[in-house]
PDB file of N, CA and C in Angstrom:
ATOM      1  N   UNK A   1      59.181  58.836  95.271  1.00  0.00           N
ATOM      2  CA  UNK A   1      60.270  59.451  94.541  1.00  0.00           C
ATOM      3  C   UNK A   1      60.369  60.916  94.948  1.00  0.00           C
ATOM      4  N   UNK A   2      61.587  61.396  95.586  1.00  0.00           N
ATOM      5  CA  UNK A   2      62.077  62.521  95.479  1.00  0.00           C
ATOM      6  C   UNK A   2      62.861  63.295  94.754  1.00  0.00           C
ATOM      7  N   UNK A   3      62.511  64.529  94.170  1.00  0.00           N
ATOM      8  CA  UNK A   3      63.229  65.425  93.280  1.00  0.00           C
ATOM      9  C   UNK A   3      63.989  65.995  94.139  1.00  0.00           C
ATOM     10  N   UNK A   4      65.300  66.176  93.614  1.00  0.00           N
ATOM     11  CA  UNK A   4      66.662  66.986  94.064  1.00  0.00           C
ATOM     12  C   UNK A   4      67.536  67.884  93.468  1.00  0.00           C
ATOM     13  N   UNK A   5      68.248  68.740  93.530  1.00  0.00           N
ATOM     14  CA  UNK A   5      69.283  69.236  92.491  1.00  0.00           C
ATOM     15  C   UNK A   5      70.578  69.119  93.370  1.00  0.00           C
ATOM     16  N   UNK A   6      71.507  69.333  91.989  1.00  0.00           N
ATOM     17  CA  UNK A   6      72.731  68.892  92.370  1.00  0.00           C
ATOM     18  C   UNK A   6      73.433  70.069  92.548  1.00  0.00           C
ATOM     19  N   UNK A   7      74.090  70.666  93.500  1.00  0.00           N
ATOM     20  CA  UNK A   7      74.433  71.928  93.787  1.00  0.00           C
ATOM     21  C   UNK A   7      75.982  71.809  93.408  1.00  0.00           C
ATOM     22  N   UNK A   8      76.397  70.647  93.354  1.00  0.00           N
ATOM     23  CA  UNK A   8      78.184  70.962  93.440  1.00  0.00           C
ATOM     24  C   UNK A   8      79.011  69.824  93.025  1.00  0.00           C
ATOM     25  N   UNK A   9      80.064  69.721  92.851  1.00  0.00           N
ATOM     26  CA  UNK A   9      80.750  68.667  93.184  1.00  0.00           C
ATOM     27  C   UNK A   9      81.379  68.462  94.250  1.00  0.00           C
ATOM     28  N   UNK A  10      81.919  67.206  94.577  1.00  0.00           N
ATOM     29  CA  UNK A  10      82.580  67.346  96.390  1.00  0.00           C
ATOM     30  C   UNK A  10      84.121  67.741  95.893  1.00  0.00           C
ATOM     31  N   UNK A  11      84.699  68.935  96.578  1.00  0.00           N
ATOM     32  CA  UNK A  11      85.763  69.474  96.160  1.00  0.00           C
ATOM     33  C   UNK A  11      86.441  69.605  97.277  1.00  0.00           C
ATOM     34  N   UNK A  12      88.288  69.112  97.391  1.00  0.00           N
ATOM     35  CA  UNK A  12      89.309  69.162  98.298  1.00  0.00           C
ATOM     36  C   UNK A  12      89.881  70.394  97.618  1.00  0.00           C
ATOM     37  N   UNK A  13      90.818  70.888  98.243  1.00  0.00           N
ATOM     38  CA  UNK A  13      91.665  72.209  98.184  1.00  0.00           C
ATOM     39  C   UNK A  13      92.237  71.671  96.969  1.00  0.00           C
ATOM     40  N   UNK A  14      92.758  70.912  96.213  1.00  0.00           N
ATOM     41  CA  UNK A  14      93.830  70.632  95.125  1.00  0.00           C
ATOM     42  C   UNK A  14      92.602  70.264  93.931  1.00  0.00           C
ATOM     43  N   UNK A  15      91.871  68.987  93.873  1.00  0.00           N
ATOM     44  CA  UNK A  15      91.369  68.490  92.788  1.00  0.00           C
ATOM     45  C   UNK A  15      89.574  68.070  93.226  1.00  0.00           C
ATOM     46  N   UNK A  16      89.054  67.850  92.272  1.00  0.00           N
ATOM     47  CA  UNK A  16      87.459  67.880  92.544  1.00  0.00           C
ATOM     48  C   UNK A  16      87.091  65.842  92.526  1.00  0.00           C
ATOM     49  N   UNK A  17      86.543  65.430  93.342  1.00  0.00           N
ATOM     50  CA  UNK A  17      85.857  64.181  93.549  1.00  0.00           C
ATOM     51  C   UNK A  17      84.440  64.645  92.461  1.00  0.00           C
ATOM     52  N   UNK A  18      84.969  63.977  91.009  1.00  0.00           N
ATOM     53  CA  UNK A  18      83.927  64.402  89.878  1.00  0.00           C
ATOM     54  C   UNK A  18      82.742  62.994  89.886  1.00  0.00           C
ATOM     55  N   UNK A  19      82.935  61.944  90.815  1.00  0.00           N
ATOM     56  CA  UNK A  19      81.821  60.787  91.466  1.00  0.00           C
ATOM     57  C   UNK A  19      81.402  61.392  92.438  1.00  0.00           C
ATOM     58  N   UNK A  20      81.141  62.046  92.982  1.00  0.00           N
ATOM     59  CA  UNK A  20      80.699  62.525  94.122  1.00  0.00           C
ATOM     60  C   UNK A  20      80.270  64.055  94.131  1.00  0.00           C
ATOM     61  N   UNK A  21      78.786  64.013  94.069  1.00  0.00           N
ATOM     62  CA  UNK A  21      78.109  65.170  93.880  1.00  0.00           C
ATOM     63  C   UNK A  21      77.413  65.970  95.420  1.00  0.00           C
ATOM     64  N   UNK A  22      77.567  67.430  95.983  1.00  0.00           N
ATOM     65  CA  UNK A  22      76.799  67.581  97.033  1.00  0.00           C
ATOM     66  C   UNK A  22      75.268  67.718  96.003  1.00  0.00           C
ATOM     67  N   UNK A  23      74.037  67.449  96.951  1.00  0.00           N
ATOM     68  CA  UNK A  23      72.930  67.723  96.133  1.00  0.00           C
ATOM     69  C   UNK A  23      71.882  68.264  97.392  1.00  0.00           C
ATOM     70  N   UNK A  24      70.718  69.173  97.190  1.00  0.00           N
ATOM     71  CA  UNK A  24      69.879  69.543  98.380  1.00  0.00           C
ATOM     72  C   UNK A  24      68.669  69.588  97.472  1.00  0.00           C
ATOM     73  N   UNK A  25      67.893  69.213  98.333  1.00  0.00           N
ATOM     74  CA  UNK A  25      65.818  69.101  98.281  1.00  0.00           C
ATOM     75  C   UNK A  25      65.265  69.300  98.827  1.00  0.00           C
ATOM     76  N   UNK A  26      64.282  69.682  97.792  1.00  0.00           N
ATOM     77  CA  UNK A  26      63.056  70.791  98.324  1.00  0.00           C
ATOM     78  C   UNK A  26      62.260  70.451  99.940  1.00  0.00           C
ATOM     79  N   UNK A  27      62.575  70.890 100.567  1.00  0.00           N
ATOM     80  CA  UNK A  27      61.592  70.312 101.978  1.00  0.00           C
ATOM     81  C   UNK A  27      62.352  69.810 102.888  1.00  0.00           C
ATOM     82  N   UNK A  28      63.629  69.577 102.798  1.00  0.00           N
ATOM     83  CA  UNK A  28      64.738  68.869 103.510  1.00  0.00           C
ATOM     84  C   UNK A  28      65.761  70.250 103.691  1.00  0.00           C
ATOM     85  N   UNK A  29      65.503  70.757 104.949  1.00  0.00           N
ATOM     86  CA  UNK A  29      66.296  72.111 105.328  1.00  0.00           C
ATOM     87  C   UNK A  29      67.132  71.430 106.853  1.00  0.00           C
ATOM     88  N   UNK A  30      67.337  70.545 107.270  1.00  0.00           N
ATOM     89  CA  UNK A  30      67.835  69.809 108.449  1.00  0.00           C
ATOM     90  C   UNK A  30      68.541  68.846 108.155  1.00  0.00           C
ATOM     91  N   UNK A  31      69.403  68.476 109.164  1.00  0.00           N
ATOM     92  CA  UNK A  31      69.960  67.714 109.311  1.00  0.00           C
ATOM     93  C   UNK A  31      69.309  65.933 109.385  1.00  0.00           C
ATOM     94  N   UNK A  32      68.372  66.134 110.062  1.00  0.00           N
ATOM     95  CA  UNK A  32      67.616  65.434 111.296  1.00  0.00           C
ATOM     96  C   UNK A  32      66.789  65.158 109.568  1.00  0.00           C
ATOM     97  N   UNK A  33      66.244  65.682 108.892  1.00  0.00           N
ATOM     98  CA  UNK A  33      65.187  65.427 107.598  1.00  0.00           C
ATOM     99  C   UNK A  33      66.069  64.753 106.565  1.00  0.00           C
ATOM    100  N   UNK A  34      67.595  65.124 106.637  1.00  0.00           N
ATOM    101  CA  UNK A  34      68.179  64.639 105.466  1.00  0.00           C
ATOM    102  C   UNK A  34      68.603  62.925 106.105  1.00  0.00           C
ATOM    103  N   UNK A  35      68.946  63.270 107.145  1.00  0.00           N
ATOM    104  CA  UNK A  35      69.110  61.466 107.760  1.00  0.00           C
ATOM    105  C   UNK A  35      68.384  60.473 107.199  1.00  0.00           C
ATOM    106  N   UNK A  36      66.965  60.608 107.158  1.00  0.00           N
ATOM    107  CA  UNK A  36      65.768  59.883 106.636  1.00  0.00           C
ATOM    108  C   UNK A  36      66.585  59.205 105.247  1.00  0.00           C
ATOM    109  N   UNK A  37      66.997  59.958 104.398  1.00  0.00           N
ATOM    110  CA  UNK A  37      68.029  59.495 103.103  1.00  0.00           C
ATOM    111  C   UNK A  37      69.055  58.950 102.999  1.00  0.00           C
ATOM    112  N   UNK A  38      70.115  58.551 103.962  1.00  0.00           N
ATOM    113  CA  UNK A  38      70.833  58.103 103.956  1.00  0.00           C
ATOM    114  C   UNK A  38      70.750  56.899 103.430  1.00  0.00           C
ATOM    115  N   UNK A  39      71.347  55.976 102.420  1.00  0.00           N
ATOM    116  CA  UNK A  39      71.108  54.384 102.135  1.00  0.00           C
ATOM    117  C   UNK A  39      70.386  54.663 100.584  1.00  0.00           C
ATOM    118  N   UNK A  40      69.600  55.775 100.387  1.00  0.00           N
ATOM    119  CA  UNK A  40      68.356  55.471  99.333  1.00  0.00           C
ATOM    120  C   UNK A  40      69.290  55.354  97.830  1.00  0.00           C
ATOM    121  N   UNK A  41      69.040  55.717  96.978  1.00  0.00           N
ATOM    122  CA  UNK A  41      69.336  55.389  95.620  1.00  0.00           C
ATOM    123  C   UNK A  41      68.955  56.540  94.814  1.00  0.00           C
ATOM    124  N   UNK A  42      70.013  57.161  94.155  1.00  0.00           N
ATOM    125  CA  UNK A  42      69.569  58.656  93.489  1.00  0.00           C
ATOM    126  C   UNK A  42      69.845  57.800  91.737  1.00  0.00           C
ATOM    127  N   UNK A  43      69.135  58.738  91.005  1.00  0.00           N
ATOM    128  CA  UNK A  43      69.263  57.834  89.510  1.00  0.00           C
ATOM    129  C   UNK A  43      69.228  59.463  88.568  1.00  0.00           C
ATOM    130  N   UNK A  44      70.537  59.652  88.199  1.00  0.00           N
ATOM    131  CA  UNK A  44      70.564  61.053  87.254  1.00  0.00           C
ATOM    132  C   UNK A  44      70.150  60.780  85.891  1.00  0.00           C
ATOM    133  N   UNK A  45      69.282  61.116  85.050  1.00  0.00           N
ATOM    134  CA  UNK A  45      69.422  60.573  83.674  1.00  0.00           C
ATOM    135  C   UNK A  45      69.781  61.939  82.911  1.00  0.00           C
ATOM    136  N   UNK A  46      70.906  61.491  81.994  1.00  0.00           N
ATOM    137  CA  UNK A  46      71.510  62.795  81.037  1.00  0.00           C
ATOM    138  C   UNK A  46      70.606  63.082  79.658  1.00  0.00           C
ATOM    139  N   UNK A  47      70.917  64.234  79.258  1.00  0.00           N
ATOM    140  CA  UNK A  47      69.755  64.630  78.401  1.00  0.00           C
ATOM    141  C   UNK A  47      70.448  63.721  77.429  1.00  0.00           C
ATOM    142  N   UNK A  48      70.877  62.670  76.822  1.00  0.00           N
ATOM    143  CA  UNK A  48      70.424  61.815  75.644  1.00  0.00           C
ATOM    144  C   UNK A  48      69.986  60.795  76.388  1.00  0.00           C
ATOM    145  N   UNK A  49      69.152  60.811  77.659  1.00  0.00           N
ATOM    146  CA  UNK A  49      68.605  59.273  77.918  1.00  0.00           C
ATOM    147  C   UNK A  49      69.569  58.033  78.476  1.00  0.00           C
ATOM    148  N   UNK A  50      70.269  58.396  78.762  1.00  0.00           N
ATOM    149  CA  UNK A  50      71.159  57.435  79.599  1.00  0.00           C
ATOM    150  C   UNK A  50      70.458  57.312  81.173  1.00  0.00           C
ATOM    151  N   UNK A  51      70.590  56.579  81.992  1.00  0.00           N
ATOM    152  CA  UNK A  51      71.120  57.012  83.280  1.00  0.00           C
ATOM    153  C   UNK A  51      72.195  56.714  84.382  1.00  0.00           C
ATOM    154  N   UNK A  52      72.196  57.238  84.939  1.00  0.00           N
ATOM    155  CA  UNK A  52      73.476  56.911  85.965  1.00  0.00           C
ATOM    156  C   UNK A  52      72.828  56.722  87.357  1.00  0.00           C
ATOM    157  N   UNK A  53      73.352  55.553  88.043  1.00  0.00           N
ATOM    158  CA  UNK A  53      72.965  55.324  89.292  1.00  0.00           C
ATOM    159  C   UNK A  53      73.845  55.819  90.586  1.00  0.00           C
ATOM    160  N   UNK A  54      73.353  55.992  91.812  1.00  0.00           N
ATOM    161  CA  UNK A  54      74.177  56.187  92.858  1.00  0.00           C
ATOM    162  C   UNK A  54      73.644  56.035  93.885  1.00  0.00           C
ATOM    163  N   UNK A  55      74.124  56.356  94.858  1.00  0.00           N
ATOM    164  CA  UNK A  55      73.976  56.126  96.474  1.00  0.00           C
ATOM    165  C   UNK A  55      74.130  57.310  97.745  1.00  0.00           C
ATOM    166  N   UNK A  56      73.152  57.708  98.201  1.00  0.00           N
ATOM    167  CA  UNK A  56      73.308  58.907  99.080  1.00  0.00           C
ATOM    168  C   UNK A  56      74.043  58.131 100.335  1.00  0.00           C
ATOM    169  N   UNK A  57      75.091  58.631 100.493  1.00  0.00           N
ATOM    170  CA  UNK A  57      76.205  58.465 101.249  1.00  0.00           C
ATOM    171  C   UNK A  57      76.260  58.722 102.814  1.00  0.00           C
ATOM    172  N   UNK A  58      76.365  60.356 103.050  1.00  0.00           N
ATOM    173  CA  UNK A  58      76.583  60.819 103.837  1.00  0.00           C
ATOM    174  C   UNK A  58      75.815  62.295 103.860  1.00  0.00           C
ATOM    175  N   UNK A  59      76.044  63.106 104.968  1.00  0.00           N
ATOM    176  CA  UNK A  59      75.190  64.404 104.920  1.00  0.00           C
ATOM    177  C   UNK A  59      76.611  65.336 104.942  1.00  0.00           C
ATOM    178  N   UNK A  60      76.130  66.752 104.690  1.00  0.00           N
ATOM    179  CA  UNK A  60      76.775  67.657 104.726  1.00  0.00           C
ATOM    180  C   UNK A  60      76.628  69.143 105.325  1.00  0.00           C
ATOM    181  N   UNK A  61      77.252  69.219 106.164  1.00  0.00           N
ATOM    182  CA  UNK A  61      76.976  70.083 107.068  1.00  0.00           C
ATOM    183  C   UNK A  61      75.534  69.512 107.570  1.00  0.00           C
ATOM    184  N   UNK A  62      74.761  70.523 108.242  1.00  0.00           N
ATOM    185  CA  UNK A  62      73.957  70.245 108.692  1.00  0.00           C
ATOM    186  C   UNK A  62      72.168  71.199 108.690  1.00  0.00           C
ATOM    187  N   UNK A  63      72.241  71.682 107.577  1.00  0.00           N
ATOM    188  CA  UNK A  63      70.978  72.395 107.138  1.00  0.00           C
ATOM    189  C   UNK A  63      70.463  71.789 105.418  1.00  0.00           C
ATOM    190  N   UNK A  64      70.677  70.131 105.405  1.00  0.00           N
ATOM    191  CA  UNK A  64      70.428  69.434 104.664  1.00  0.00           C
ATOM    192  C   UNK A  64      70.714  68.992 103.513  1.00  0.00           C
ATOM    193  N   UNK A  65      72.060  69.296 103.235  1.00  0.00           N
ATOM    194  CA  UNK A  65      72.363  69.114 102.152  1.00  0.00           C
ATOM    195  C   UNK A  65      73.019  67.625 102.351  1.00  0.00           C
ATOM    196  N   UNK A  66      72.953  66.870 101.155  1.00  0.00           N
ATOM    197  CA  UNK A  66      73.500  65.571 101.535  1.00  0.00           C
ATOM    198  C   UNK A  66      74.399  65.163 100.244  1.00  0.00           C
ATOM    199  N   UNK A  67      75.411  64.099 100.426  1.00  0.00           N
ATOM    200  CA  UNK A  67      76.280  63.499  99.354  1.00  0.00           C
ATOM    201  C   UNK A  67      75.689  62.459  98.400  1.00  0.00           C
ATOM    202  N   UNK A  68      75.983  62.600  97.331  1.00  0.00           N
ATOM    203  CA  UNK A  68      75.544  61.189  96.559  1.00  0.00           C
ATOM    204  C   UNK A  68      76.864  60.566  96.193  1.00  0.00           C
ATOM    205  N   UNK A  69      77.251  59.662  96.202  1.00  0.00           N
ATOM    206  CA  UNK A  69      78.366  59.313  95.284  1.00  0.00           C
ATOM    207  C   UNK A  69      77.518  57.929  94.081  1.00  0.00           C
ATOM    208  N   UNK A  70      78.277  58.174  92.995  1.00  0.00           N
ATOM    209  CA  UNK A  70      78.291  57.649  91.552  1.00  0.00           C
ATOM    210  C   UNK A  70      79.162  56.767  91.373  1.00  0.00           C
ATOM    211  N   UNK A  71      79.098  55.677  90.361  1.00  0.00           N
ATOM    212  CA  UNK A  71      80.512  54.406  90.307  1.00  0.00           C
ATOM    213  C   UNK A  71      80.610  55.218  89.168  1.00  0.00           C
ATOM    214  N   UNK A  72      80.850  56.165  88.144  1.00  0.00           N
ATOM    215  CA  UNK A  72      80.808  56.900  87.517  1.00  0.00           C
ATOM    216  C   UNK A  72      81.351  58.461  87.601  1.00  0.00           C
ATOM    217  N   UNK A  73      82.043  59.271  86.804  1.00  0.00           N
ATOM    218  CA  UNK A  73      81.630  60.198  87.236  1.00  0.00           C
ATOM    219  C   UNK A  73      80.713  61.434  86.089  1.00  0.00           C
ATOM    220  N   UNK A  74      80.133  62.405  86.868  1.00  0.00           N
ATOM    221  CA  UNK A  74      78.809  62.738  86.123  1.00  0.00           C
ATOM    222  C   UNK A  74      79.223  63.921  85.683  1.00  0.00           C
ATOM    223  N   UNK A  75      78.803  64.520  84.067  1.00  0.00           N
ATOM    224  CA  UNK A  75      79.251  65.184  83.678  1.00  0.00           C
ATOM    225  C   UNK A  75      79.021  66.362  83.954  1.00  0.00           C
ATOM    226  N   UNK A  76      79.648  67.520  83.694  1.00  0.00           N
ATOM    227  CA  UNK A  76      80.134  69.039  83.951  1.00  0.00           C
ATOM    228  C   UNK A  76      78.191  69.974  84.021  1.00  0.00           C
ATOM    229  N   UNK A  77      77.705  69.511  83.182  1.00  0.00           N
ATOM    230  CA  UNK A  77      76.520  70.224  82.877  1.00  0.00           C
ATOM    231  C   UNK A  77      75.605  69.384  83.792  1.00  0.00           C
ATOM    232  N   UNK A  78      75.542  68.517  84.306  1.00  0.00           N
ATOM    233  CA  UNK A  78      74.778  68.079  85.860  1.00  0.00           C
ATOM    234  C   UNK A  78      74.557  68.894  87.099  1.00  0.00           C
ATOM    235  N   UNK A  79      75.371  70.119  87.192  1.00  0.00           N
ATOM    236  CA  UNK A  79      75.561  71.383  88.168  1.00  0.00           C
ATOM    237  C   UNK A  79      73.858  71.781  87.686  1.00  0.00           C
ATOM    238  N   UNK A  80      73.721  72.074  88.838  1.00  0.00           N
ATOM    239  CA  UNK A  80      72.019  72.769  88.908  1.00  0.00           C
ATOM    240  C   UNK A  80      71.081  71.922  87.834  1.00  0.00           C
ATOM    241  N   UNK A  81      71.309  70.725  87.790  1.00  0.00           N
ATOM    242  CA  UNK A  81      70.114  69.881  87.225  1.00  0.00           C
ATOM    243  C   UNK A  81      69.381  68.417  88.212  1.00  0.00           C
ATOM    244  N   UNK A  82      68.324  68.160  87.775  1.00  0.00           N
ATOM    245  CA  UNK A  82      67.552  67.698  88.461  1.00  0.00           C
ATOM    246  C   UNK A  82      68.026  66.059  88.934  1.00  0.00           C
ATOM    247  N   UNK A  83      68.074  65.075  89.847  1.00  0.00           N
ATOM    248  CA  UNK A  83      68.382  63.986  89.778  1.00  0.00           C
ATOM    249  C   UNK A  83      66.987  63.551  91.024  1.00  0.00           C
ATOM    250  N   UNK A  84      66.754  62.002  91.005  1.00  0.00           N
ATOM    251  CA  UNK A  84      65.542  61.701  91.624  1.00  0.00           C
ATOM    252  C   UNK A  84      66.196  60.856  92.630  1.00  0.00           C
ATOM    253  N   UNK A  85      65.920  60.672  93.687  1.00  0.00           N
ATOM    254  CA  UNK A  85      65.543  60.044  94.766  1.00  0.00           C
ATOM    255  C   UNK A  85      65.028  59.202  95.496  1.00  0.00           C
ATOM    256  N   UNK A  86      64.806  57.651  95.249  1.00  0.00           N
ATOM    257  CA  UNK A  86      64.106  56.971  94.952  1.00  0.00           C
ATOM    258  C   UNK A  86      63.882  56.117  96.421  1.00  0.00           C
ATOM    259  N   UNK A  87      62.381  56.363  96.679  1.00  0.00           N
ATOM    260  CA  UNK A  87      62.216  55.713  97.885  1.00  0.00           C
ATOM    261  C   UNK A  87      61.896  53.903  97.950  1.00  0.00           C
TER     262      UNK A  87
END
């Protein structure tokens, strides 16, 4: 299991993709390190104990930051909180 934070939402010039979170982790500064993730399974749980599942997608740019997308989308206070990584 890898710990991650969620740095953003994925945002176009007009409106924000609120299923689709950018997220970056600790130790994963590359491109080439974030690849390794592609396919895995990220699992956010909200502070009343829910969780939400997703899927690391794609990468972004290329000094490791990578996409998750959600069948969901995750709420406003998920910005700079923790989601796991599941190997």
């Amino acid at each position: 299991m890898m710990i991650a934070t969620v740095v953003d939402f994925r945002k176009t010039g007009r409106t924000g993709q609120y299923n689709q979170v950018l997220v970056v982790s600790r130790g994963v500064d590359s491109g080439q390190l974030a690849c390794r993730l592609l396919g895995k399974r990220a699992v956010y749980t909200t502070p009343s104990g829910n969780t939400m599942k997703g899927k690391v997608t794609s990468l972004h740019g290329k000094n490791g930051l990578f996409r998750v997308r959600f069948a969901k989308g995750l709420p406003g206070n998920a910005i700079r909180k923790r989601i796991e990584i599941l190997e």
